[in-house]
Protein backbone atom coordinates (compact mmCIF):
# COMPACT_ATOMS: atom_id res chain seq x y z
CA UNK A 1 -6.72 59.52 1.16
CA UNK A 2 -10.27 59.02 0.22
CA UNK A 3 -9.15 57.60 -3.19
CA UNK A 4 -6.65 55.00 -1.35
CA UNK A 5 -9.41 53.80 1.10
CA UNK A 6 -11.84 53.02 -2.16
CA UNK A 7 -9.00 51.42 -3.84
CA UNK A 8 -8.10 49.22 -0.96
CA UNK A 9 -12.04 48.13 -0.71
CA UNK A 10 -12.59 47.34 -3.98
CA UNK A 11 -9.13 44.97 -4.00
CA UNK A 12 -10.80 42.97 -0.94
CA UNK A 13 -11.92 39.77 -1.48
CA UNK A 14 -15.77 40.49 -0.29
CA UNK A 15 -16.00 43.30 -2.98
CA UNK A 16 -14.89 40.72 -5.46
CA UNK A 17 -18.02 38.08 -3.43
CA UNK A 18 -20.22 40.89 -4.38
CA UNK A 19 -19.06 41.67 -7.91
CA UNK A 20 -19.69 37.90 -8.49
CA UNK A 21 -23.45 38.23 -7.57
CA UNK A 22 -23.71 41.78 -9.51
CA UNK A 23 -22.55 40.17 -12.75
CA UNK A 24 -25.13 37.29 -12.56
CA UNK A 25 -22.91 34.10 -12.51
CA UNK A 26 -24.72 32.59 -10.06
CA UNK A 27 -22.57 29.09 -10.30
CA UNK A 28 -19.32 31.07 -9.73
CA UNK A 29 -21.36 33.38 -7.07
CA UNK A 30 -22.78 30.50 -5.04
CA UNK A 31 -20.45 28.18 -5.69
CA UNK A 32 -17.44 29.67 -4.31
CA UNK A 33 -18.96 29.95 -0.46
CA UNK A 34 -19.83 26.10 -1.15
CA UNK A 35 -16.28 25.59 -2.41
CA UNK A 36 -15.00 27.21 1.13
CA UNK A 37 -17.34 25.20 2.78
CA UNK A 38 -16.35 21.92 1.08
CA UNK A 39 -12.40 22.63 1.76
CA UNK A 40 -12.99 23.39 5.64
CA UNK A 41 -14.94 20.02 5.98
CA UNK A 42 -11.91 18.27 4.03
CA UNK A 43 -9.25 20.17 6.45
CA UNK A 44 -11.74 19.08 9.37
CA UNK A 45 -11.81 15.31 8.50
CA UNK A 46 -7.57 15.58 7.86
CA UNK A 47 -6.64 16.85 10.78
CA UNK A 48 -9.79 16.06 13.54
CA UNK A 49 -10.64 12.44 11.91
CA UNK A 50 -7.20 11.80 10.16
CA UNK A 51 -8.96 10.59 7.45
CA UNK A 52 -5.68 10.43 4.96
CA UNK A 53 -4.37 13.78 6.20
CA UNK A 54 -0.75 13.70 4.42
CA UNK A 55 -2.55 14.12 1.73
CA UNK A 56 -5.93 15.06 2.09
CA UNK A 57 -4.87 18.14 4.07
CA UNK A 58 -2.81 19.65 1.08
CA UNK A 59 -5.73 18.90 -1.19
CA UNK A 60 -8.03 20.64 0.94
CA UNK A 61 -5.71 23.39 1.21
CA UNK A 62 -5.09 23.77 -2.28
CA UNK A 63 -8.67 24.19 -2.72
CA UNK A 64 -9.28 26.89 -0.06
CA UNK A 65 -6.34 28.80 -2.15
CA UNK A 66 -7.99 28.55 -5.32
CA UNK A 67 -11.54 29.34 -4.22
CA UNK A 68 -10.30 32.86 -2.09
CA UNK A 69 -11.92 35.76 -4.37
CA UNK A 70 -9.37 37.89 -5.99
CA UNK A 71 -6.75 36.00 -4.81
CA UNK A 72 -7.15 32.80 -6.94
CA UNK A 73 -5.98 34.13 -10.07
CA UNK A 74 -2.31 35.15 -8.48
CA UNK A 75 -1.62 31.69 -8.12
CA UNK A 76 -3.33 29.05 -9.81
CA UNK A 77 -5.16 29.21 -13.66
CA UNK A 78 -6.87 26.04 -13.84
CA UNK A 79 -8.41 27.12 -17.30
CA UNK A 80 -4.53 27.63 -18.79
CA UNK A 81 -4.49 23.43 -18.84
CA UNK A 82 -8.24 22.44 -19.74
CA UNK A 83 -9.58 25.11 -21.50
CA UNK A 84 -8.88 24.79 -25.43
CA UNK A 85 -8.94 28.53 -25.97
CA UNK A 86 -5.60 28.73 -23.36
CA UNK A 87 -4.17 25.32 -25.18
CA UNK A 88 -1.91 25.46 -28.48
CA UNK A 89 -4.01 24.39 -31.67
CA UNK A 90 -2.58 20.63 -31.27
CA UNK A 91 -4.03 20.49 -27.85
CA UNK A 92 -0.57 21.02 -25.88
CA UNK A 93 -0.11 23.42 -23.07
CA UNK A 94 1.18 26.82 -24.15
CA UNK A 95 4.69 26.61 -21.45
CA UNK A 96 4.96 30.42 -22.40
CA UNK A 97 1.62 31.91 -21.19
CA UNK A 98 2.15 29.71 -17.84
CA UNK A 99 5.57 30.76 -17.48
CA UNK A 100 4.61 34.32 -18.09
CA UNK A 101 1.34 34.62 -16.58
CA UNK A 102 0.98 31.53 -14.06
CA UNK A 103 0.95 31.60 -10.85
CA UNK A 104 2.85 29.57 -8.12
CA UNK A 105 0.43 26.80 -8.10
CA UNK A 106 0.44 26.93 -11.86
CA UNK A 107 4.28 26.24 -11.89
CA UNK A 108 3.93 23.56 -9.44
CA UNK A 109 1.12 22.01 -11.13
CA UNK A 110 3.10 21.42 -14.04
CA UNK A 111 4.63 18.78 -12.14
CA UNK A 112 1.43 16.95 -12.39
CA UNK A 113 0.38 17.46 -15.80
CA UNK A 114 3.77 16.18 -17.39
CA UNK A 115 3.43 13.09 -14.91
CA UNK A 116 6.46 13.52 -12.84
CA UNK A 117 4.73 13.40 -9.29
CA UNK A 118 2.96 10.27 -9.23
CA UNK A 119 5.78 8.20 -10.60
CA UNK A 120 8.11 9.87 -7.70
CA UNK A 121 5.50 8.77 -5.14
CA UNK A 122 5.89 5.23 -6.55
CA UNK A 123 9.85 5.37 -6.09
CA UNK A 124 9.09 6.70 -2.49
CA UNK A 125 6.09 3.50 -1.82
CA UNK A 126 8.73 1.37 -3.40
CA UNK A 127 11.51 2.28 -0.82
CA UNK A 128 9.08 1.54 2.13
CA UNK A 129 7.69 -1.71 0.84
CA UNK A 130 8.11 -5.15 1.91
CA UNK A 131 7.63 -7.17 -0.96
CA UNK A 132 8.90 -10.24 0.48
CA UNK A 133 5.32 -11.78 1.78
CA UNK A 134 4.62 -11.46 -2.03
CA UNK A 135 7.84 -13.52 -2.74
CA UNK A 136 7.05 -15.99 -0.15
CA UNK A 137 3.91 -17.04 -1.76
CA UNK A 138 3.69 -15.69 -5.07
CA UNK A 139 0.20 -17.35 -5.18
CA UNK A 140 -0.98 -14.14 -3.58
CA UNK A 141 -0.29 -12.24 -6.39
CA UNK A 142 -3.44 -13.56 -8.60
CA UNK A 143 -5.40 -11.55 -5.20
CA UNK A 144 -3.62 -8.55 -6.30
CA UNK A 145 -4.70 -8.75 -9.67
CA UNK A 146 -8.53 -9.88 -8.77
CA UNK A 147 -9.32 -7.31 -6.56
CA UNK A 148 -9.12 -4.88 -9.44
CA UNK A 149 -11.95 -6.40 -11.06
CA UNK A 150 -13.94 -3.21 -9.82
CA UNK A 151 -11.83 -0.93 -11.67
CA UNK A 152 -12.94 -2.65 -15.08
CA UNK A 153 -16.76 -2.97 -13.65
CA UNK A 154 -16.44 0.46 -12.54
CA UNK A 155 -15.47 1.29 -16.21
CA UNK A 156 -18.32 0.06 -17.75
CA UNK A 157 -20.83 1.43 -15.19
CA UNK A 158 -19.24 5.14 -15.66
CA UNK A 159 -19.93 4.44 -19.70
CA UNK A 160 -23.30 3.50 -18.75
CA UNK A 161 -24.27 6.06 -16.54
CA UNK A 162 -22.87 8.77 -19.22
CA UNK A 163 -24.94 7.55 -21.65
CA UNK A 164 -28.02 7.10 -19.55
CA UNK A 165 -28.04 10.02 -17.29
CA UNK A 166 -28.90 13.43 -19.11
CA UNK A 167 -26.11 16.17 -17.54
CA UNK A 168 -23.03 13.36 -16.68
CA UNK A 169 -20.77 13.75 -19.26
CA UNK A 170 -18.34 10.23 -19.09
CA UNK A 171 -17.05 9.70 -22.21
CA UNK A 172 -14.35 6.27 -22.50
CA UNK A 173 -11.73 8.69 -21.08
CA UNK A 174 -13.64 9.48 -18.37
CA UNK A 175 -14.80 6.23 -17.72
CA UNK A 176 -11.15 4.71 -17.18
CA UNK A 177 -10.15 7.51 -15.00
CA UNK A 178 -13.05 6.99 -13.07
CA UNK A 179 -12.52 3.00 -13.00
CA UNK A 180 -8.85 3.50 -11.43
CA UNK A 181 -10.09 4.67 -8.34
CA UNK A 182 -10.84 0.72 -7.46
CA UNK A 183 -7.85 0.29 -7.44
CA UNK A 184 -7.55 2.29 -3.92
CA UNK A 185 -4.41 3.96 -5.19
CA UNK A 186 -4.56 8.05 -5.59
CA UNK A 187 -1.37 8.60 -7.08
CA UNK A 188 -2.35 5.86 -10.23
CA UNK A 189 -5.62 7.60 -10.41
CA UNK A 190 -4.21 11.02 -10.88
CA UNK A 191 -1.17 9.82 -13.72
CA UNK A 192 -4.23 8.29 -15.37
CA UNK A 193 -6.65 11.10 -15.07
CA UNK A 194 -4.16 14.24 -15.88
CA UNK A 195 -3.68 12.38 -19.11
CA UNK A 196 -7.17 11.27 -20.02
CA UNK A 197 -9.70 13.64 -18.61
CA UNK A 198 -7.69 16.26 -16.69
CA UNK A 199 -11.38 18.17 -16.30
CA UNK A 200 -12.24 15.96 -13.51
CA UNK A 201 -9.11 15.11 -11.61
CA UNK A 202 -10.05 17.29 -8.26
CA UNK A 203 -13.16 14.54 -7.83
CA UNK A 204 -11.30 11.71 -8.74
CA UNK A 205 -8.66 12.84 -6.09
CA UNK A 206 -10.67 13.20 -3.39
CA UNK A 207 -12.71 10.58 -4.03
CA UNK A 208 -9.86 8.19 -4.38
CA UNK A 209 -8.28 9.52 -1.01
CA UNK A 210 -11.73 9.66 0.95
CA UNK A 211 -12.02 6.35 -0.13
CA UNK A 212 -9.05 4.86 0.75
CA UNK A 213 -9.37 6.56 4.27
CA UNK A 214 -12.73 4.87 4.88
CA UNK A 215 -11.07 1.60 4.00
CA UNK A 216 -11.91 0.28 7.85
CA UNK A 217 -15.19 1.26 7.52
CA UNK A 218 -16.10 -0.13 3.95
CA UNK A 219 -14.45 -3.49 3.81
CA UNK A 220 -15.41 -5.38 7.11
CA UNK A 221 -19.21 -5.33 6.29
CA UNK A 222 -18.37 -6.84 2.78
CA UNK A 223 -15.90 -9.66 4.56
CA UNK A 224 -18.85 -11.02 6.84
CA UNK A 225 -21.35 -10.84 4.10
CA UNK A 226 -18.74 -13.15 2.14
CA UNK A 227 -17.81 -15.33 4.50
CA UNK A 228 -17.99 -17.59 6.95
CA UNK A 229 -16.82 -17.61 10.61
CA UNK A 230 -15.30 -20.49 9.93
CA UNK A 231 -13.17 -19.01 6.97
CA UNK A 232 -12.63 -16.12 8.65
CA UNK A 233 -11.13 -18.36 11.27
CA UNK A 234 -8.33 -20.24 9.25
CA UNK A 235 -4.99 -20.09 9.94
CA UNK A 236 -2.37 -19.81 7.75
CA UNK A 237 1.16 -21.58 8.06
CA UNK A 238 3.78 -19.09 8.39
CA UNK A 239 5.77 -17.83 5.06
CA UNK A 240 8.88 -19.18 4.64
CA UNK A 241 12.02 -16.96 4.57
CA UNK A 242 13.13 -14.70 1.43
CA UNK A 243 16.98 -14.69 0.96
CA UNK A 244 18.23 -11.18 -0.15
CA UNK A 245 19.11 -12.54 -3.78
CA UNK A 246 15.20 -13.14 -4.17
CA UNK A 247 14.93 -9.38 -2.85
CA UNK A 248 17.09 -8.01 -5.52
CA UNK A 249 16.27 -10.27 -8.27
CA UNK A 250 12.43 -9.37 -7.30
CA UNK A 251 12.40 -5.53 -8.37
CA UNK A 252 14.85 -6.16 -11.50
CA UNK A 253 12.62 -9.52 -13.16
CA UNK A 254 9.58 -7.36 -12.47
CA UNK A 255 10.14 -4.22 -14.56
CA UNK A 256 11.47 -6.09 -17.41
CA UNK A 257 8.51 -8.14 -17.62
CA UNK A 258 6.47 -5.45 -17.37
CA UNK A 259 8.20 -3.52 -20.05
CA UNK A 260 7.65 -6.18 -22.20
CA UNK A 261 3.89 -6.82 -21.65
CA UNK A 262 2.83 -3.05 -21.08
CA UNK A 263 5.38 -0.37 -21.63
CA UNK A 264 2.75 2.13 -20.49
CA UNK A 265 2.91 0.99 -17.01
CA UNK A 266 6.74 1.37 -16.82
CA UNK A 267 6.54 5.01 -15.85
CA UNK A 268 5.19 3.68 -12.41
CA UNK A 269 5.83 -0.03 -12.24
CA UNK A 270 9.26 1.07 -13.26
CA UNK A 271 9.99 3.87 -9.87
CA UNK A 272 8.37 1.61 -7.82
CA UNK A 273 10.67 -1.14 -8.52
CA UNK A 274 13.45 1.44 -8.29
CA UNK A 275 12.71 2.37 -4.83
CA UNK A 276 12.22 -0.87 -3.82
CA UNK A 277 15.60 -2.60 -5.16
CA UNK A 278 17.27 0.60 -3.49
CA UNK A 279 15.68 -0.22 -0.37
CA UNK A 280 16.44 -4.15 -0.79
CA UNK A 281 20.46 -3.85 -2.07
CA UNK A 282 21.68 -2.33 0.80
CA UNK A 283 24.49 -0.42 -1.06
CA UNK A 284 22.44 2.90 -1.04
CA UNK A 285 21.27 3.55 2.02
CA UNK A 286 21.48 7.50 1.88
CA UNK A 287 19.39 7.66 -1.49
CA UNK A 288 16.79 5.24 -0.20
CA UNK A 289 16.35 6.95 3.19
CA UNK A 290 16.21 10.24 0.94
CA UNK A 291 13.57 9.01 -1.13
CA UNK A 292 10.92 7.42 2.05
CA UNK A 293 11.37 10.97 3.76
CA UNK A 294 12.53 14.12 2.37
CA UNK A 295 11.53 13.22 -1.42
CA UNK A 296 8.05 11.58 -0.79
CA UNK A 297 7.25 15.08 1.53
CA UNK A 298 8.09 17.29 -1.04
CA UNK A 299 6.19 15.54 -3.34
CA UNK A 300 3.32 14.89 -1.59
CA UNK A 301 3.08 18.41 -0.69
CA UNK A 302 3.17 19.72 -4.32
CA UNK A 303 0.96 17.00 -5.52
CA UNK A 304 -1.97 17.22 -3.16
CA UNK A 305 -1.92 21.39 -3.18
CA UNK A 306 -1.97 21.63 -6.73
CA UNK A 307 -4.48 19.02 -7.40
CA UNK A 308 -6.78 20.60 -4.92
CA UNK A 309 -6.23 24.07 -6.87
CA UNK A 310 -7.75 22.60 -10.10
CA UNK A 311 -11.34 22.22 -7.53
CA UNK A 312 -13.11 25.27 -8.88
CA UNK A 313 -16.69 25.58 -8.06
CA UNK A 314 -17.20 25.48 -12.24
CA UNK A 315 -15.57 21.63 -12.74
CA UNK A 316 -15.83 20.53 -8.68
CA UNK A 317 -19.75 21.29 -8.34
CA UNK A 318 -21.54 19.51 -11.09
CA UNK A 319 -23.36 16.04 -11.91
CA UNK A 320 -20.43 14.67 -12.93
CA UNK A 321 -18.57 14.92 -9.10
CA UNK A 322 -21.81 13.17 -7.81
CA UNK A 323 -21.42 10.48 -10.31
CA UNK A 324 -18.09 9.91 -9.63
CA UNK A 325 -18.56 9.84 -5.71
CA UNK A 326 -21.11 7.33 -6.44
CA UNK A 327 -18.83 4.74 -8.77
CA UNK A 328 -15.92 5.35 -6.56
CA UNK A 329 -18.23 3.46 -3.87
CA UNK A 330 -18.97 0.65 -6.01
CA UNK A 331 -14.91 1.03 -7.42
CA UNK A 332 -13.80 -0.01 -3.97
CA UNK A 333 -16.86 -2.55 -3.05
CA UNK A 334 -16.76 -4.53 -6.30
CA UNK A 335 -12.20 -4.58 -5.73
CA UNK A 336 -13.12 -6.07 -2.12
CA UNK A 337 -15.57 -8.67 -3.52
CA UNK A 338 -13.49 -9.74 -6.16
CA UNK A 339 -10.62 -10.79 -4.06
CA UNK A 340 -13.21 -11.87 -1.63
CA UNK A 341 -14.45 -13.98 -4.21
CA UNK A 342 -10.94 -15.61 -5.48
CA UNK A 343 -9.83 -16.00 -2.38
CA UNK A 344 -13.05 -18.25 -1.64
CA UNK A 345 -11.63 -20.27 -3.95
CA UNK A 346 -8.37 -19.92 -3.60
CA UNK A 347 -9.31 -21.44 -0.03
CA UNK A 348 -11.51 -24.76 -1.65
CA UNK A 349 -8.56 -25.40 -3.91
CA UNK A 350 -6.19 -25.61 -1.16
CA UNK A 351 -8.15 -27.48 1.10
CA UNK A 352 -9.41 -24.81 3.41
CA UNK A 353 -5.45 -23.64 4.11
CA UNK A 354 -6.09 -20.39 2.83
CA UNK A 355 -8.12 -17.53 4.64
CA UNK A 356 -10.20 -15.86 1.80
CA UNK A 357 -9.59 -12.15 4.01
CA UNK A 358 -6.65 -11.97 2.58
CA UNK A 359 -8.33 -11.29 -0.61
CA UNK A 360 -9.62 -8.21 0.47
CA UNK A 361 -6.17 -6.94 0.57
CA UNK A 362 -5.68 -7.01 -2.97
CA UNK A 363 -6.57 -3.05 -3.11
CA UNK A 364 -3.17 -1.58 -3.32
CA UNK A 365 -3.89 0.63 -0.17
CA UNK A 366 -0.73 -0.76 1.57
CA UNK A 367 -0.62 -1.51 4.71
CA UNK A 368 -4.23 -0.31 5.66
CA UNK A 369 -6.18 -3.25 3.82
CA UNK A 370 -3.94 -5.58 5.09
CA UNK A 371 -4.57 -4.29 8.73
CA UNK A 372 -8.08 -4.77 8.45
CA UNK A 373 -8.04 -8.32 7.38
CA UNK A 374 -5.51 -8.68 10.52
CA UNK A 375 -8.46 -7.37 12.51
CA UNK A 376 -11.11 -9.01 10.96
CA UNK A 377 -9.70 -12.20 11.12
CA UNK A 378 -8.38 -12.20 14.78
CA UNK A 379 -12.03 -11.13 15.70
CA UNK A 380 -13.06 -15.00 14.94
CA UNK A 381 -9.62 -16.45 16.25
CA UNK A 382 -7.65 -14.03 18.58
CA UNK A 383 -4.63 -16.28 18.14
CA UNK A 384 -4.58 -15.80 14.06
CA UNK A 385 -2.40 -13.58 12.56
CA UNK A 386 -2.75 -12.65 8.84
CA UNK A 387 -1.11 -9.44 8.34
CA UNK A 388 2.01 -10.95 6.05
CA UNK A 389 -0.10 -13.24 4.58
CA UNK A 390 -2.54 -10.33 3.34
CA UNK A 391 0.72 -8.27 2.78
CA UNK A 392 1.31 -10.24 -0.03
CA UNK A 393 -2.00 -9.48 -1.81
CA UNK A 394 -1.58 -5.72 -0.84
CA UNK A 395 1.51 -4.91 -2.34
CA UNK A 396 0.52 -7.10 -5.28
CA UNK A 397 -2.65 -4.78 -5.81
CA UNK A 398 -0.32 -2.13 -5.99
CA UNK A 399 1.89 -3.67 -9.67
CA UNK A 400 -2.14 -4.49 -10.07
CA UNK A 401 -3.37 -1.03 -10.02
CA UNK A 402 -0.13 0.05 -12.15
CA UNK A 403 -0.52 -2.12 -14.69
CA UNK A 404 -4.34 -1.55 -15.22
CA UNK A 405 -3.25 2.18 -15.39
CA UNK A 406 -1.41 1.35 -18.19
CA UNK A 407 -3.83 -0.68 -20.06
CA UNK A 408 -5.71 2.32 -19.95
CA UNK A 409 -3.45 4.83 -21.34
CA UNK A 410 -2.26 2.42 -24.10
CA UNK A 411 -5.98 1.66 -25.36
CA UNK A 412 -7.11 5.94 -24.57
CA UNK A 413 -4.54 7.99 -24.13
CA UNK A 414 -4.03 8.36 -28.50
C-alpha cells in the first residue's frame, strides 16, 4: 500500500514541478508556471473580453495542455516536427515515430504541418463572403493590395532587427513569416509559417489573432492622424447591383489568374474561391451550408488547439516572441497607413468622391475592418454609410494577403 501511495505521488504533476527545479533547467522550471500563467490570461481575454475567442480560446487551451507537467508528453511532441534529431536526414517528418509514439495533439497537428487546415478555413471564409462590393467597384481592389504594404516593411524590419539585435534569431524565413501577420489574416500566417519557420508559429499565432482582435482599438487613432474631418466625412454613391453571372464568373476568372501569376497562392486563393462560387451558384446549398458551419468548427477547433500545443516555454519565452510582438504592431500600423495613404489619393483623383477610410479596410480581417471605418466615418457624418464600400477593400485584402503568402513561399520555401 505504501509502495502504491509513492508511486501515485511521484506520477503527479507537482512531483514532476519539482523534478524540473532538482535537475537545474531553470527555463523549463520557471517557464512552465509562466506558460500557465500566459494561457489563463489568453482564456481570460477569449472568453471575458472576446478578444477573437473562436479561436483564441482553442489556442489558449492548447497551450495549457501542453504546458501541464507529466501530462504534456501523452499528447503533444512539439520537438518530433522542429527538432532535426526527431526529423528524417532530408529534413521530413518521420510519419512512423508520430504514428507510433505521438500523441493526440501530435496526430491532429499533422493537419497543420502538411497545410490542410488553413486552406479549409479559406473554403469556409469563402462560403460566407460577399464579394460583390468588390465586383461593384473593382477600383477597391488596388486598397486590398496597398494595405499589405506592412507585410513587405514588416519583412525588412524583422531582417533588420535579426541582424542588429544580439539573441533574435530572424533569418529571411523568419522574416516573411513574421511580415504576413500585416496582413491581419491568422490562417495565411500559419500556412506560411509551418512551412518556413515552423519554430515560431505559436507567436506568430497569437500575435496575428491578438492583433486582429484589437483591430477597433489600433486603427481609429491612425484614421484621424491621416485624415481630415472633412474626408472622413465624404459620402460615397451607392454600388451598383452585381447580377449572379458576375457572382459566378467572379470566383472562376480569379483562380485561373492566379494560377497563372502565382501557383503558390492557389492552395488558398484556390478554396477560397471554391467556397465562395459554392456559396454564389446556388446549386449546392447543402455543401456550402456544410462548409460555413460544421466544417469551419471542426477546423477551427483542431487548428487553434494544436497550434497552441507547439507554445512550450523553450520556443514561446524567448527574444524572438518579444520581437515578433513588437513587428506584428508595426505589421498592422504600416497595412492601415498604406491604404490610408492610397486611398488619400484614390480620393484627389476622383475628385473628393472617395472616402480614404475605406482604405483602412484593406487588412483582410473581414468584416471587422470594415466595421470600423463604418464607425469612424459616421462619427463625422451620422448619415454616411461606408460599410459596402469598405467591404470591397476588405475582402480584397484577403486574395491580398493570399497572394503575398505565396510570393513568399515561391521565393523561401526551396
Amino acid at each position: 500500500m505504501l509502495e502504491s501511495l509513492i508511486s501515485f505521488a511521484q506520477s503527479t504533476g507537482i512531483n514532476a514541478l519539482i523534478e524540473m527545479f532538482k535537475s537545474g533547467n531553470m527555463v523549463e522550471a520557471i517557464g512552465t508556471p509562466i506558460m500557465l500563467i500566459i494561457a489563463c490570461v489568453l482564456l481570460y481575454l477569449a472568453i471575458v473580453k472576446k478578444f477573437e475567442p473562436l479561436l483564441l480560446l482553442p489556442i489558449a487551451f492548447g497551450m495549457l495542455l501542453t504546458n501541464l507537467p507529466v501530462f504534456s508528453g501523452a499528447i503533444m511532441h512539439p520537438e518530433f516536427f522542429t527538432d532535426p534529431q526527431f526529423l528524417k536526414a532530408d529534413g521530413s517528418l518521420d510519419m512512423g515515430l508520430i504514428l507510433h509514439d505521438g500523441g493526440l495533439l501530435d496526430l491532429l497537428y499533422l493537419g497543420v504541418k502538411l497545410g490542410i487546415y488553413p486552406p479549409l478555413i479559406f473554403l469556409g471564409v469563402g462560403a460566407m463572403t460577399d464579394f460583390a462590393p468588390l465586383i461593384s467597384n473593382p477600383k477597391s481592389i488596388l486598397l486590398g493590395a496597398a494595405a499589405p504594404f506592412g507585410v513587405f516593411f514588416t519583412f525588412i524590419g524583422a531582417l533588420l532587427l535579426g541582424s542588429l539585435v544580439p539573441g533574435i534569431d530572424f533569418g529571411i524565413k523568419e522574416a516573411a513569416s513574421i511580415g504576413i501577420i500585416g496582413g491581419a489574416d491568422g490562417p495565411t500566417a500559419i500556412y506560411v509559417t509551418k512551412t518556413l519557420a515552423a519554430g515560431l508559429l505559436p507567436a506568430i499565432a497569437v500575435a496575428a489573432y491578438s492583433y486582429m482582435a484589437l483591430i477597433p482599438v489600433i486603427q481609429p487613432p491612425i484614421m484621424r492622424l491621416m485624415t481630415t474631418k472633412k474626408e472622413r466625412g465624404i459620402v460615397m454613391e451607392q454600388l451598383r447591383e452585381v447580377t449572379k453571372t458576375e457572382r459566378i464568373v467572379f470566383p472562376i476568372v480569379v483562380t485561373i489568374v492566379v494560377a497563372l501569376i502565382v501557383p503558390d497562392a492557389l492552395s488558398l486563393v484556390g478554396m477560397l474561391m471554391l467556397g465562395n462560387l459554392m456559396k454564389e451558384c446556388g446549386v449546392v446549398d447543402r455543401l456550402s451550408k456544410t462548409v460555413q458551419n460544421e466544417l469551419m468548427n471542426i477546423v477551427t477547433i483542431f487548428l487553434g488547439l494544436t497550434v497552441g500545443a507547439t507554445a512550450t516555454a523553450e520556443n514561446f519565452l524567448s527574444l524572438n516572441t518579444i520581437g515578433i510582438i513588437a513587428l506584428g504592431l508595426i505589421a498592422f500600423c504600416f497595412s492601415t497607413a498604406g491604404g490610408l495613404l492610397l486611398g488619400k489619393i484614390m480620393c484627389k483623383l476622383s475628385g473628393g468622391k472617395i472616402n480614404p477610410l475605406i482604405g483602412a479596410a484593406g487588412v483582410s480581417a473581414v468584416p471587422m475592418a470594415a466595421r470600423v471605418a463604418q464607425v469612424e466615418g459616421q462619427k463625422e457624418n451620422p448619415s454616411n454609410f461606408l460599410l459596402m464600400h469598405a467591404m470591397g477593400p476588405n475582402v480584397a485584402g484577403v486574395i491580398g494577403s493570399a497572394v503575398a503568402a505565396g510570393v513568399f513561399l515561391s521565393m523561401f520555401a526551396g
